[in-house]
Structures are given as structure tokens and as C-alpha cells.
Protein backbone atom coordinates (compact mmCIF):
# COMPACT_ATOMS: atom_id res chain seq x y z
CA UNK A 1 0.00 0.00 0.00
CA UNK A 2 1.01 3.82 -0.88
CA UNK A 3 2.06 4.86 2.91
CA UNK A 4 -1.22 3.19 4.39
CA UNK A 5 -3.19 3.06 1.44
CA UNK A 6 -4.00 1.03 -1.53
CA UNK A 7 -1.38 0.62 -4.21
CA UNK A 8 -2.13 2.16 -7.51
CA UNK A 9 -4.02 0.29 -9.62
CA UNK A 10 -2.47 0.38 -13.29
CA UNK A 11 -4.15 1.87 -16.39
CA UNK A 12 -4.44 0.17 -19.47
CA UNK A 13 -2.13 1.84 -20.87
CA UNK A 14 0.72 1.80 -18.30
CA UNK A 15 -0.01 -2.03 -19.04
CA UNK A 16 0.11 -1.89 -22.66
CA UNK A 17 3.23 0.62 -22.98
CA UNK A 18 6.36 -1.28 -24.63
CA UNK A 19 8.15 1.87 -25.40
CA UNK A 20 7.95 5.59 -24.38
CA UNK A 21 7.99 8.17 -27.06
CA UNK A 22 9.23 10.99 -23.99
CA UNK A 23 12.23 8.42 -23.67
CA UNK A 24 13.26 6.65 -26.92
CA UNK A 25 15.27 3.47 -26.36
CA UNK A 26 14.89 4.03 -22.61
CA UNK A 27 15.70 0.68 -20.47
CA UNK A 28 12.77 1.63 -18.12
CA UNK A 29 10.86 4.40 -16.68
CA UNK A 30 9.37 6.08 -13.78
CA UNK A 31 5.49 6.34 -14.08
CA UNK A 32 5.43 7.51 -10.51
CA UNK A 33 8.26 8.85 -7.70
CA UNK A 34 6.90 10.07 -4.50
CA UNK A 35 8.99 11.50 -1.86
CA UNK A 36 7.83 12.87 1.38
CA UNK A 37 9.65 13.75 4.75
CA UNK A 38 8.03 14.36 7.98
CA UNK A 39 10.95 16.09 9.91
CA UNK A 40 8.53 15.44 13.25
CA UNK A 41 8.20 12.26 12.73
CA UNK A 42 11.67 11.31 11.66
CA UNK A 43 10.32 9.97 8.45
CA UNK A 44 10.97 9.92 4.78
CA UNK A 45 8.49 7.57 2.90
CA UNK A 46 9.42 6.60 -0.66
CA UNK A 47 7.36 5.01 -3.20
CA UNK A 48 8.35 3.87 -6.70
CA UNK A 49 6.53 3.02 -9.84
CA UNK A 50 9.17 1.97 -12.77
CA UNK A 51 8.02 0.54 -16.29
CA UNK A 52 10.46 -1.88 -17.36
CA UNK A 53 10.68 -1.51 -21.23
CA UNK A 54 13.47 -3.43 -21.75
CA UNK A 55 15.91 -6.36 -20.76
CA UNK A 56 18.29 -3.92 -19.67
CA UNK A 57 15.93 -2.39 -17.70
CA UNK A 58 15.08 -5.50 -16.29
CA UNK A 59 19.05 -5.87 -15.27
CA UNK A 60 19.08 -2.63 -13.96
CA UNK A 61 15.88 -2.29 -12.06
CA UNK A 62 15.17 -5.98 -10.61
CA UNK A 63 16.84 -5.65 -7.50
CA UNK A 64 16.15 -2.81 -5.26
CA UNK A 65 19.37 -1.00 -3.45
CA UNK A 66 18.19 1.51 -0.23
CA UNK A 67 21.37 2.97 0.65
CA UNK A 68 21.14 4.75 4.52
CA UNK A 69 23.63 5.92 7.08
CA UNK A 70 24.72 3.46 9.38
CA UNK A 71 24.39 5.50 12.10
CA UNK A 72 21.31 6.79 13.61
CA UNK A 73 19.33 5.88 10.57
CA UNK A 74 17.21 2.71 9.48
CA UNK A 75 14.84 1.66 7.04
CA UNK A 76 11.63 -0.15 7.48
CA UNK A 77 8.15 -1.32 6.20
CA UNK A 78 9.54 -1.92 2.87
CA UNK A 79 6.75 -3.44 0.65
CA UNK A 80 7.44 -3.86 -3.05
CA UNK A 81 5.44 -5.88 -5.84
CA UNK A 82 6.12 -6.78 -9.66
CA UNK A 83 2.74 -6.47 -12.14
CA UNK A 84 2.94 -8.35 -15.40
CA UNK A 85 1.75 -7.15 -18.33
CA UNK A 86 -1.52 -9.06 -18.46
CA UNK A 87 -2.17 -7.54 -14.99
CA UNK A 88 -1.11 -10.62 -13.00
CA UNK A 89 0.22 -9.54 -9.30
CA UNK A 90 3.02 -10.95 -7.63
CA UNK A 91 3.85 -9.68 -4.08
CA UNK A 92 7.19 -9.38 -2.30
CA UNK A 93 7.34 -11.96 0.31
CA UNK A 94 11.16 -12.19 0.96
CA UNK A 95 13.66 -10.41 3.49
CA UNK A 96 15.34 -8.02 2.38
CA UNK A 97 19.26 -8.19 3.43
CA UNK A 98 22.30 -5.89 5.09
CA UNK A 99 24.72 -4.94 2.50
CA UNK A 100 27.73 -2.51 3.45
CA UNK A 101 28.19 -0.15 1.06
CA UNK A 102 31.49 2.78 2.21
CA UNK A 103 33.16 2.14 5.49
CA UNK A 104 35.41 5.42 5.63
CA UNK A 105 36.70 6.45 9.74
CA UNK A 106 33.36 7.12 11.68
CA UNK A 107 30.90 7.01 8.63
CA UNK A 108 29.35 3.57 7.37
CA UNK A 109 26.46 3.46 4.38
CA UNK A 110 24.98 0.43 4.42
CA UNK A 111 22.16 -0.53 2.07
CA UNK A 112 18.85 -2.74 2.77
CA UNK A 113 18.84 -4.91 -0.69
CA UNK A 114 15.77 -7.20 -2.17
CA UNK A 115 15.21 -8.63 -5.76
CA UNK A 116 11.53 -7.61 -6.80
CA UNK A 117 9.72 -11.11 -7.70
CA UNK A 118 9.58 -12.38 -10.88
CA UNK A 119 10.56 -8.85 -13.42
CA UNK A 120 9.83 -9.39 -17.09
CA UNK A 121 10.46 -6.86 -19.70
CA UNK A 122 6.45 -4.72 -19.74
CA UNK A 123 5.73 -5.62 -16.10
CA UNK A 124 5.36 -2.62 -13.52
CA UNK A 125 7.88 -2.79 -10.16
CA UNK A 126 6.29 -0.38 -7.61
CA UNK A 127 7.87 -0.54 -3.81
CA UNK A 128 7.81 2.04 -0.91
CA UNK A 129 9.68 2.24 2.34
CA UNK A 130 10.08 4.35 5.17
CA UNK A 131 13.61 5.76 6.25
CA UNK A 132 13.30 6.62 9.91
CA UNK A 133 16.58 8.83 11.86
CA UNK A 134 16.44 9.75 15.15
CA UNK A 135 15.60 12.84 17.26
CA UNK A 136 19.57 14.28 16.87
CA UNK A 137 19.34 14.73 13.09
CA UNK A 138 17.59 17.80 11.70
CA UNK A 139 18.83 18.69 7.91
CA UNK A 140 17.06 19.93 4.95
CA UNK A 141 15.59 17.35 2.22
CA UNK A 142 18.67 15.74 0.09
CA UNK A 143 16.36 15.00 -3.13
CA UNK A 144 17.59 13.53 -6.59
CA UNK A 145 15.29 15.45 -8.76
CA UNK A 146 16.84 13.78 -11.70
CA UNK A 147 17.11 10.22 -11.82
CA UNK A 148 18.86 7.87 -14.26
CA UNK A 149 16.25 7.37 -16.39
CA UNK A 150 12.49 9.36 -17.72
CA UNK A 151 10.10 10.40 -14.54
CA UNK A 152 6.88 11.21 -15.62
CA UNK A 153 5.38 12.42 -12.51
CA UNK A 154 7.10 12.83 -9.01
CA UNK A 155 5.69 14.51 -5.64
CA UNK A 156 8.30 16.16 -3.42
CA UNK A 157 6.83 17.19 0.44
CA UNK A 158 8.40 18.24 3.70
CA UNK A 159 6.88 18.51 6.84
CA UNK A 160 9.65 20.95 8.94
CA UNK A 161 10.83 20.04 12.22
CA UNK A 162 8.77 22.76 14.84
CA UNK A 163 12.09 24.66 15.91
CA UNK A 164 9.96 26.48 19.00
CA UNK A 165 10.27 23.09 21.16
CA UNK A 166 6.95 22.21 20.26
CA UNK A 167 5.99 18.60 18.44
């Protein structure tokens, strides 16, 4: 579900799409990148909709990196599904895994990693996750506006922290 709701339900035409004119020869595209932080909350939800258009894209996009800080940071809820191009649903139902990314002096990245089920070249991978930090981080948003490949639509939001002392 989109942070508590249902997932999207695919058009016709997300189904049907084998290529996108906006992105000739394109591996894959986003339909659909959502992005919001709730600096109260210590959140950031993420939620993904990719087209995979072609077997490339299915190299590139079938597993699922989530790089976070070691430190102070971890992610959680992740949900993820593939759709098939006749519509057919197949859910996540795996574990995701720990994978250490850059270990430089007092700073670790580590990454939660997960193959989405069963990608084929015109299925649909949508996943969404939650990032949570703790109560000694306050930063602004760090957002990759532009991605590796076509977005067609993305939603950006942050919820500031309430500097008065105040939750």
C-alpha cells in the first residue's frame, strides 16, 4: 500500500506501454516517484513506480538498493510488488538483506537490498519504504530530482521540524 493506502491500480495503458515516445530506447521508466519527509516524525516515505521496457531495464531495475547511514538511521516497512503485463500480481514476500556499502573512519552506508519477484520486460515494479533517523538529526531534504532514467510524474513534500520546542 502507498504509505497506508491502496497501491495504484495500473491503467491500461501503463499495461500496454512497450516503449515511451518521452524516452526513446529508454531501459525503463518512472510512471510515478513520490517523496515525502516528515521532519517530526523522523520519516521519509518513498514510493516507486518503474516501467520496465526493456531487458536492460530488467538488469538494472530488478533488484532494489536503499542505501542509509549506518548511524542513527534505518529503514523499514519496505513493501514492493512486480505487475505483469496481463495484470497478473506478484507480491514481495522475501527479506530483504544488510549490505555494506562505504566504510570510511566514523561514517558507514549500508544498504537494505531485495530482488523484486519475478521482473519481465512490460511488467510494472512499484515498492515504498520508510527511512526513519532519530531525534539528533535535523537537515534539509537531500532529493535527486533527476534520476537515471524518464520520470513522468514525481511529488516532493516536507513537513519541517517545529524549531519552537513544540511537536
Amino acid at each position: 500500500p502507498v504509505f497506508g493506502a491502496a497501491w495504484t491500480q495500473p491503467t491500461p495503458e501503463e499495461l500496454k506501454m512497450t516503449a515511451d515516445p518521452a524516452a526513446p530506447d529508454a531501459p525503463a521508466v518512472y510512471l510515478y516517484r513520490d517523496e515525502r519527509i516528515d521532519d517530526k516524525l523522523h520519516v521519509e516515505r518513498v514510493y516507486a513506480r518503474i516501467k520496465i521496457l526493456t531487458a536492460k531495464g530488467k538488469e538494472e531495475f530488478g533488484d532494489i538498493e536503499l542505501p542509509y547511514q549506518a548511524h542513527g538511521f534505518g529503514i523499514r516497512d519496505i513493501e514492493a510488488r512486480t505487475i505483469h503485463a496481463d495484470g497478473t500480481m506478484i507480491p514481495f514476500t522475501g527479506k530483504p538483506y544488510e549490505k555494506e556499502l562505504v566504510k570510511s573512519g566514523n561514517t558507514k552506508i549500508m544498504a537494505k537490498v531485495f530482488s523484486m519477484p519475478d521482473v519481465q520486460v512490460g511488467g510494472i515494479l512499484e515498492y515504498q519504504y520508510e527511512l526513519e533517523y532519530d531525534d539528533t538529526y535535523v537537515e534539509p531534504p537531500h532529493w535527486f530530482i533527476q534520476q537515471d532514467v524518464y520520470v513522468h510524474k514525481a511529488h516532493y513534500h516536507f513537513v519541517p521540524m517545529d524549531m519552537s520546542g513544540s511537536r
